[in-house]
C-alpha atoms as a PDB file:
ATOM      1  CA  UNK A   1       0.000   0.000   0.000  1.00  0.00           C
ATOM      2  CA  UNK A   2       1.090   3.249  -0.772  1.00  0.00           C
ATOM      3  CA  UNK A   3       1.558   5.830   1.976  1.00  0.00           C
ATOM      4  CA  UNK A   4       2.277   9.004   0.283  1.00  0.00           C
ATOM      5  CA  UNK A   5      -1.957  10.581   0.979  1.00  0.00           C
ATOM      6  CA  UNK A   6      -0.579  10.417   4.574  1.00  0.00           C
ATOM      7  CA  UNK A   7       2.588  12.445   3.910  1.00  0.00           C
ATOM      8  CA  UNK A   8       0.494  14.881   2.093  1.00  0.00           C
ATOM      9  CA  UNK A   9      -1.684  15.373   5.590  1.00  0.00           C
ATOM     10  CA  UNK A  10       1.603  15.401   7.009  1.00  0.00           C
ATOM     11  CA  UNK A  11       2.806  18.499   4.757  1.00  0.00           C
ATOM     12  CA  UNK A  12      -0.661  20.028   5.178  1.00  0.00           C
ATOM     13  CA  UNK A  13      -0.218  19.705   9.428  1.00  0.00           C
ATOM     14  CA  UNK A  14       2.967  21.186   8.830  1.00  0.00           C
ATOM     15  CA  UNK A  15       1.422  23.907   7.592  1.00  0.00           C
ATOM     16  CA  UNK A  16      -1.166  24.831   9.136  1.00  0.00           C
ATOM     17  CA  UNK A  17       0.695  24.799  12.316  1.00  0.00           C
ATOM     18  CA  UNK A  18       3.454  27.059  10.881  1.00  0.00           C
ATOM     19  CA  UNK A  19       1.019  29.119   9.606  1.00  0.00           C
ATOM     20  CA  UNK A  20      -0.824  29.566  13.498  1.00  0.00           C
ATOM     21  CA  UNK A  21       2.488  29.965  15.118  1.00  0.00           C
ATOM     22  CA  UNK A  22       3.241  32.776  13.064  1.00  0.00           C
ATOM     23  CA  UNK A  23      -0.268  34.681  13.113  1.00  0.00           C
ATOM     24  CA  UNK A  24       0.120  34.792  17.264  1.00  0.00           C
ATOM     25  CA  UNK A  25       3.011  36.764  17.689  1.00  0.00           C
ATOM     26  CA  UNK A  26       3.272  37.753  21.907  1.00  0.00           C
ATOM     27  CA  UNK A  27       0.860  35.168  22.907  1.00  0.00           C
ATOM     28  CA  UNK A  28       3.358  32.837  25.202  1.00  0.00           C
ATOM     29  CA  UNK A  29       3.345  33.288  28.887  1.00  0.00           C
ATOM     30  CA  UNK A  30       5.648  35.049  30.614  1.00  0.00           C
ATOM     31  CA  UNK A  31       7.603  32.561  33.001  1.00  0.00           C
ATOM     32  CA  UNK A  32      10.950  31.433  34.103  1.00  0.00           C
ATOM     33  CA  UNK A  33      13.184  30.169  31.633  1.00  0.00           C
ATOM     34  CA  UNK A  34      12.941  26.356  31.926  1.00  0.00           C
ATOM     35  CA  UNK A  35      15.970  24.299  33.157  1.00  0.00           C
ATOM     36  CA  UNK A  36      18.694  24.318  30.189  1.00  0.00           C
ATOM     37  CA  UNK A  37      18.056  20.412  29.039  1.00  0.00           C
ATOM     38  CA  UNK A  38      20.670  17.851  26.660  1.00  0.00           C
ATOM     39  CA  UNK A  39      20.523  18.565  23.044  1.00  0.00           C
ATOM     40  CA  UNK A  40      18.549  15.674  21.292  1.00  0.00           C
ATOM     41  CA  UNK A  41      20.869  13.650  18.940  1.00  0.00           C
ATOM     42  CA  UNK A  42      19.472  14.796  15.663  1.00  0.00           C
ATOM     43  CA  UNK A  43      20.230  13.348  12.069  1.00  0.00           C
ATOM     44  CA  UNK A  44      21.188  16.906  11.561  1.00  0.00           C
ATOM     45  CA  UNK A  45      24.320  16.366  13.730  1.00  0.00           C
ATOM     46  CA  UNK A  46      25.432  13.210  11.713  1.00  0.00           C
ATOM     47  CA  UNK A  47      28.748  13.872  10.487  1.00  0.00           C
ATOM     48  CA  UNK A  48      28.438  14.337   6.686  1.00  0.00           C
ATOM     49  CA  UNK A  49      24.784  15.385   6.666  1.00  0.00           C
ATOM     50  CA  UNK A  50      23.777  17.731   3.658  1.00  0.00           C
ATOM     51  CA  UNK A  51      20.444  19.406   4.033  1.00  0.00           C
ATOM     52  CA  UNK A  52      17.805  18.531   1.151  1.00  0.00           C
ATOM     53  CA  UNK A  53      17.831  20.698  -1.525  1.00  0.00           C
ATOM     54  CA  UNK A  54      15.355  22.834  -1.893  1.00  0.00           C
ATOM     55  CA  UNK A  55      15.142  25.630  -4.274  1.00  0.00           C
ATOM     56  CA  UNK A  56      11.460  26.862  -4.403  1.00  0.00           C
ATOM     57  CA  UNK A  57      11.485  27.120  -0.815  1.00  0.00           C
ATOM     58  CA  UNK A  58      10.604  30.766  -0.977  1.00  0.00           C
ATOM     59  CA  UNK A  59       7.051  29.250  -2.293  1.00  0.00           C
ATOM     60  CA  UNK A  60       6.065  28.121   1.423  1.00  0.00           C
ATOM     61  CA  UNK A  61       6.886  32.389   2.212  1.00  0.00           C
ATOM     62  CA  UNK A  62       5.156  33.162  -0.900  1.00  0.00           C
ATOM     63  CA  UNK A  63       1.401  30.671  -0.480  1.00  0.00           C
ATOM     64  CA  UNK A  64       2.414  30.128  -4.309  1.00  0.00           C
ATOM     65  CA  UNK A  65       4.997  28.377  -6.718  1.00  0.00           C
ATOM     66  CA  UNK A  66       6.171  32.254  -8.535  1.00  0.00           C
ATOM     67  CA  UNK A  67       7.454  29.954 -11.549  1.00  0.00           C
ATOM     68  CA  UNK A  68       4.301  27.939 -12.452  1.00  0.00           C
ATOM     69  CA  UNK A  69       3.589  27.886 -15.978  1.00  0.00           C
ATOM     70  CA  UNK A  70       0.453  29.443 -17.648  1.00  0.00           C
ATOM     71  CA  UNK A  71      -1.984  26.827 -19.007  1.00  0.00           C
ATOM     72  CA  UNK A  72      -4.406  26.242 -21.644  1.00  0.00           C
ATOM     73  CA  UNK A  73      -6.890  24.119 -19.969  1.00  0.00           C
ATOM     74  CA  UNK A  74     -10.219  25.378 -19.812  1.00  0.00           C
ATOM     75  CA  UNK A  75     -12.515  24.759 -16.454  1.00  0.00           C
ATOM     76  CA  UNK A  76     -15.784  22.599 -17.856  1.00  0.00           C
ATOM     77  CA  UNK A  77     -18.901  22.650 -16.262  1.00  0.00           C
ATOM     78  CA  UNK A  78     -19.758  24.795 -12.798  1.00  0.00           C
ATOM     79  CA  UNK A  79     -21.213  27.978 -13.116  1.00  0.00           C
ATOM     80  CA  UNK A  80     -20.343  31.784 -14.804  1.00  0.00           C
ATOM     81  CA  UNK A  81     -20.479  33.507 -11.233  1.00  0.00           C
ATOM     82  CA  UNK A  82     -21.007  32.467  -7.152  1.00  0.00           C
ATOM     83  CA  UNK A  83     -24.610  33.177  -7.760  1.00  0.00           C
ATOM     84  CA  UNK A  84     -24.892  31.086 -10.272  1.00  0.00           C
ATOM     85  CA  UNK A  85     -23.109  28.154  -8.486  1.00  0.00           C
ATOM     86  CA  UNK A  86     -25.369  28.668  -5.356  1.00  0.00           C
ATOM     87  CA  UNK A  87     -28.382  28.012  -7.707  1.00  0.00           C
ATOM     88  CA  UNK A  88     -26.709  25.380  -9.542  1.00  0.00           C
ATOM     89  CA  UNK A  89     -25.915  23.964  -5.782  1.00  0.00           C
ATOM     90  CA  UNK A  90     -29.378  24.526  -5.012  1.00  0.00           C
ATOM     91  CA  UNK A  91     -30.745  22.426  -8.074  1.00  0.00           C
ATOM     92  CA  UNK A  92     -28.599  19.861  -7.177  1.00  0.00           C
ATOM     93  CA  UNK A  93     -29.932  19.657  -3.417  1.00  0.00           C
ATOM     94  CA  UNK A  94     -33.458  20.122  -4.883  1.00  0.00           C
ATOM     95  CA  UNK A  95     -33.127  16.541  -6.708  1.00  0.00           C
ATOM     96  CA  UNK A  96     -31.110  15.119  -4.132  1.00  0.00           C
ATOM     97  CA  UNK A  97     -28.582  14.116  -6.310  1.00  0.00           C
ATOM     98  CA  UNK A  98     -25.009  13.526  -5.066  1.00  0.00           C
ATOM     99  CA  UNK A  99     -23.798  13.314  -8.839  1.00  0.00           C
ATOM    100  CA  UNK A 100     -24.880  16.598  -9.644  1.00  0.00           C
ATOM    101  CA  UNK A 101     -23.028  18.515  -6.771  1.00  0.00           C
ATOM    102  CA  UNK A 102     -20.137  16.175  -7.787  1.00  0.00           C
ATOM    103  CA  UNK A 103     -20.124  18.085 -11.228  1.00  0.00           C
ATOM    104  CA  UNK A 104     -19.722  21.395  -9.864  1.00  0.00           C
ATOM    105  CA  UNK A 105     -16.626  20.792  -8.309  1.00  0.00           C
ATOM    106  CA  UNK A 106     -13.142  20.227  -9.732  1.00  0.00           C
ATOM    107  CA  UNK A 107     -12.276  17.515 -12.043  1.00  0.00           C
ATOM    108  CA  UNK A 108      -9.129  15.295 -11.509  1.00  0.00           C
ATOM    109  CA  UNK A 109      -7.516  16.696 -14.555  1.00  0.00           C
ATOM    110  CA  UNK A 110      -8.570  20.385 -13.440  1.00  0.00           C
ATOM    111  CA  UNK A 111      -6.647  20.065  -9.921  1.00  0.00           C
ATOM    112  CA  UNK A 112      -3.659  17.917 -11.982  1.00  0.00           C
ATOM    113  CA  UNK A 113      -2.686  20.745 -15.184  1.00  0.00           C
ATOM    114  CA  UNK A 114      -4.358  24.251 -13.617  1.00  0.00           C
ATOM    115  CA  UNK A 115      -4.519  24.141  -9.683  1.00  0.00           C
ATOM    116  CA  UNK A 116      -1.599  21.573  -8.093  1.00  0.00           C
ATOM    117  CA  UNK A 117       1.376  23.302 -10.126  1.00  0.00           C
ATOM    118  CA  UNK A 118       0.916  26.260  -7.980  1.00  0.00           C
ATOM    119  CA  UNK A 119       0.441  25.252  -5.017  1.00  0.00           C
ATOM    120  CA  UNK A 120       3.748  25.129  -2.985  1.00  0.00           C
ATOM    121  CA  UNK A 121       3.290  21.503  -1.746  1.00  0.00           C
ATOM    122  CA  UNK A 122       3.777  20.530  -5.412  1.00  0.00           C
ATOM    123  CA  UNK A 123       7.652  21.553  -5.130  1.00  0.00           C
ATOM    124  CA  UNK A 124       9.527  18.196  -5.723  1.00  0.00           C
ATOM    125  CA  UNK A 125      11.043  18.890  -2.471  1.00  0.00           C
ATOM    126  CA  UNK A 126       8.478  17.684  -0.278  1.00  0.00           C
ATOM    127  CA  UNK A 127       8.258  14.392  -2.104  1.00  0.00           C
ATOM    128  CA  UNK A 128       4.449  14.731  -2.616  1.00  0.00           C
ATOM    129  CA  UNK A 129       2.740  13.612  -5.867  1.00  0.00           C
ATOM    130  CA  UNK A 130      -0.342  15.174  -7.457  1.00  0.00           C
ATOM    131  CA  UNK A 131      -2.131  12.412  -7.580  1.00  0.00           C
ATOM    132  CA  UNK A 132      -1.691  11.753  -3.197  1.00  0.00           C
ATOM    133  CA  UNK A 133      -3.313  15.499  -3.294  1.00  0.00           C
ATOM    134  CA  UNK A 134      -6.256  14.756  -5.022  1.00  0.00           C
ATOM    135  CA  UNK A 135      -7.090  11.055  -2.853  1.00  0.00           C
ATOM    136  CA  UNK A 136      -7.312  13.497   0.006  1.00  0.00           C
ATOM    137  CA  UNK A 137      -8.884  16.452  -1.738  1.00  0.00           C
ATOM    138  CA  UNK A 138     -11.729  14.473  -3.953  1.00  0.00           C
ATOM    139  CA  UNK A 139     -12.808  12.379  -0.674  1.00  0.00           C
ATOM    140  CA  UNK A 140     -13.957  16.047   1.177  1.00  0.00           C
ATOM    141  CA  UNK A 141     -15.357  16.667  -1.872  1.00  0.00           C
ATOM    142  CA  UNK A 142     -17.291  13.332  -2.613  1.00  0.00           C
ATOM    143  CA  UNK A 143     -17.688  13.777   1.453  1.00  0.00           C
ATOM    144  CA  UNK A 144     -19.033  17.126   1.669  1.00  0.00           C
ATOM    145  CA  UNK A 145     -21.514  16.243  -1.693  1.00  0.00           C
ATOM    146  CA  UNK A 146     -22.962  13.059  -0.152  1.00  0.00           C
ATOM    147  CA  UNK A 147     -23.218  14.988   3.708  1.00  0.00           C
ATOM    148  CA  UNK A 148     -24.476  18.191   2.146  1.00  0.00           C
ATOM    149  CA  UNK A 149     -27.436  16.505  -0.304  1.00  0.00           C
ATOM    150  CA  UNK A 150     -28.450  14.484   2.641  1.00  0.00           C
ATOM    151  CA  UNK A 151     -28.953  17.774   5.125  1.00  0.00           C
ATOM    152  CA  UNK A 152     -30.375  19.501   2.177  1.00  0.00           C
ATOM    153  CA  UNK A 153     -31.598  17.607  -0.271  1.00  0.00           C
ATOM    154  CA  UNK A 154     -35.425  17.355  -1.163  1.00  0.00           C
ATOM    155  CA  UNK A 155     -36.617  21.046  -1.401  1.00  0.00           C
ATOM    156  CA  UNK A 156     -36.508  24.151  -3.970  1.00  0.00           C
ATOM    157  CA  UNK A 157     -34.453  26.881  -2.807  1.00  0.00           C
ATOM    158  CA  UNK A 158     -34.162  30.164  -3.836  1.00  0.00           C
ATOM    159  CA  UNK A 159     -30.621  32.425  -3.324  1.00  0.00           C
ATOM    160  CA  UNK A 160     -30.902  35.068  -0.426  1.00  0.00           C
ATOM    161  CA  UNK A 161     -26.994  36.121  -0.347  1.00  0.00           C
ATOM    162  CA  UNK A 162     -23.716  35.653  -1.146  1.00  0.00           C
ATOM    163  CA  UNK A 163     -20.493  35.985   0.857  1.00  0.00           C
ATOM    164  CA  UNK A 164     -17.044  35.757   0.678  1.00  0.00           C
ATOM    165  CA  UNK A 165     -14.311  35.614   2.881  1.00  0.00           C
ATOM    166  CA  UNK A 166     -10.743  35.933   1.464  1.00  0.00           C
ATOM    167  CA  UNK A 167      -9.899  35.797  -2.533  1.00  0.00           C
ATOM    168  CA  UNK A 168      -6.483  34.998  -3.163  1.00  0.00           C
ATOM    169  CA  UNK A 169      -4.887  35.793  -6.962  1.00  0.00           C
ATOM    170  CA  UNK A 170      -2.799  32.762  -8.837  1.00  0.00           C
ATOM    171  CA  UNK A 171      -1.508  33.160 -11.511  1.00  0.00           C
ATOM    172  CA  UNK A 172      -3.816  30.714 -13.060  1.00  0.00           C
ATOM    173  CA  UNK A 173      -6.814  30.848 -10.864  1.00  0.00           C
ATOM    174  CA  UNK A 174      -8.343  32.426  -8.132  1.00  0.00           C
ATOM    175  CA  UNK A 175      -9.211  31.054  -4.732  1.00  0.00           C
ATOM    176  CA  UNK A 176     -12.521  32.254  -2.994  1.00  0.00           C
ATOM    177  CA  UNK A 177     -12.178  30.885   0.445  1.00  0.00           C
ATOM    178  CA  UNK A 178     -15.211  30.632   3.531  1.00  0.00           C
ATOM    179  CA  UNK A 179     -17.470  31.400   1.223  1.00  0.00           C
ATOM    180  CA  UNK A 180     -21.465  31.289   2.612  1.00  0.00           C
ATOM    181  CA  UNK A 181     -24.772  31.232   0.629  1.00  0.00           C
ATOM    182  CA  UNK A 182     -27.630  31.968   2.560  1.00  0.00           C
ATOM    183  CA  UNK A 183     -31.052  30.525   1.054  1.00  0.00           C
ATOM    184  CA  UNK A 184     -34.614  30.187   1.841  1.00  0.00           C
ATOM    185  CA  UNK A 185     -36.368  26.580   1.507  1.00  0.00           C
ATOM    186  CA  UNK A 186     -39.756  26.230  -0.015  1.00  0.00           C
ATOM    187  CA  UNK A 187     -41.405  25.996   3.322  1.00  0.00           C
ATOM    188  CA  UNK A 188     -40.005  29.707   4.117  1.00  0.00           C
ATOM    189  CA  UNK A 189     -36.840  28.414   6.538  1.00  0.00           C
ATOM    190  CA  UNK A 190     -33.730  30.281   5.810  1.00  0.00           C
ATOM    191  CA  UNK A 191     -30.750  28.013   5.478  1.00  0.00           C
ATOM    192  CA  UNK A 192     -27.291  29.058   5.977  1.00  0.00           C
ATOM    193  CA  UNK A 193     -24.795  26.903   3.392  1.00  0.00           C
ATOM    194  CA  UNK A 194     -21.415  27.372   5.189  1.00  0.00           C
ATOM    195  CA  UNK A 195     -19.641  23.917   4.575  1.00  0.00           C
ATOM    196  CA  UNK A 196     -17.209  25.182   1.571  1.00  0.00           C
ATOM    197  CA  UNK A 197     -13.522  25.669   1.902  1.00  0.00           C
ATOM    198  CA  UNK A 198     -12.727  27.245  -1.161  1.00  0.00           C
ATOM    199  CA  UNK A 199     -14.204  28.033  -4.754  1.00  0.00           C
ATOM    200  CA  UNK A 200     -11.989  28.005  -7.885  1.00  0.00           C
ATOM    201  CA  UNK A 201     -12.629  30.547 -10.365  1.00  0.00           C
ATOM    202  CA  UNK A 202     -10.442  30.275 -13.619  1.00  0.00           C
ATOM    203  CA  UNK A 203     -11.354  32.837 -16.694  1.00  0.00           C
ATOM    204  CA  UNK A 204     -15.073  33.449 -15.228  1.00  0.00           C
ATOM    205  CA  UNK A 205     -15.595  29.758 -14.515  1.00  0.00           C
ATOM    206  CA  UNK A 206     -16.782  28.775 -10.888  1.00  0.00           C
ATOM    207  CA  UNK A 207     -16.300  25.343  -9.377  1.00  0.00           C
ATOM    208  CA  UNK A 208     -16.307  23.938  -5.872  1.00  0.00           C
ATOM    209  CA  UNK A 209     -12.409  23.727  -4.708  1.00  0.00           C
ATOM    210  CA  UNK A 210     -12.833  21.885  -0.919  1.00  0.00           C
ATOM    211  CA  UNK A 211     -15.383  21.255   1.227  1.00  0.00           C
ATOM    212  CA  UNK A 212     -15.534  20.286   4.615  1.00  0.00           C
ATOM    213  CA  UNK A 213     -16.650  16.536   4.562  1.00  0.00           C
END
């Protein structure tokens, strides 16, 4: 069995928790200094060690690989604007049909050629393959799709709102990330759909990116 998905959580973990150390600048306790303790033998401290090269290491500083290539590849499918994917979200919830909300997200060949190139865990440095990436990335999505048609599934909905939180600029794509659409069921309940990550938008083409499963 292959174990590479679980170094790509591994990378992700890594991360993330880089990522939270950094945003909470001043937040340790003020206390003693704790007793001095013996340095832990390290490979690090093996005589002849050479550290693994890594040249696009500024992409972890950067979010982004700055040398990805432009590409040709269209998105298919989704929707022409976040509207227009909350109502095609909403059609698919209306028929209850897992295969539908499947279709608005990302295709395997989408996330392989446009959206993996530029992201920096793609650098040949961290030994992660595309194709790990996308075992972890399509089960949210077939997740989130077969959790979200379940809670929803089985009425007509019509779009209240739209919101956003962060957008960040590739240089192929862009990311919309916590983004919420608020709609009202045919019974009059207002339902809050808050359960996606990110949407991909590439050339005025909207598709689901991640979802929380």
């Amino acid at each position: 069995m292959r174990l590479a998905p679980a170094k790509f959580a591994l990378a992700l973990a890594v991360v993330v928790a880089t990522v939270a150390t950094a945003a909470a600048p001043g937040t340790q306790p003020v206390s003693p200094p704790a007793p001095a303790t013996a340095h832990a033998p390290s490979v690090h401290d093996s005589p002849g060690y050479v550290p693994l090269a890594d040249p696009d290491s500024a992409a972890e500083r950067l979010g982004r690989m700055p040398n990805a290539p432009l590409v040709d590849m269209p998105f298919t499918g989704g929707a022409r604007s976040l509207e227009a994917l909350a109502r095609a979200m909403s059609g698919a919830y209306h028929a209850s049909s897992v295969d539908s909300m499947l279709n608005l997200c990302v295709t395997q060949d989408e996330f392989r050629v446009i959206l993996w190139p530029e992201f920096p865990q793609s650098r040949p440095a961290t030994g992660v393959r595309w194709d790990d990436a996308w075992v972890i990335l399509f089960g949210r999505l077939n997740g989130g799709s077969v959790s979200s048609v379940r809670d929803m599934g089985g009425h007509v909905y019509s779009l209240v709102s739209v919101s956003k939180g962060t957008t960040v600029a590739y240089r192929n794509f862009k990311l919309h990330n916590n983004v919420t659409f608020i709609v009202r069921d045919d019974e009059g309940h207002v339902r809050t759909i808050d359960w996606i990550r990110s949407i991909a938008e590439r050339k005025g083409r909207f598709k689901v990116y991640s979802m929380r499963d």
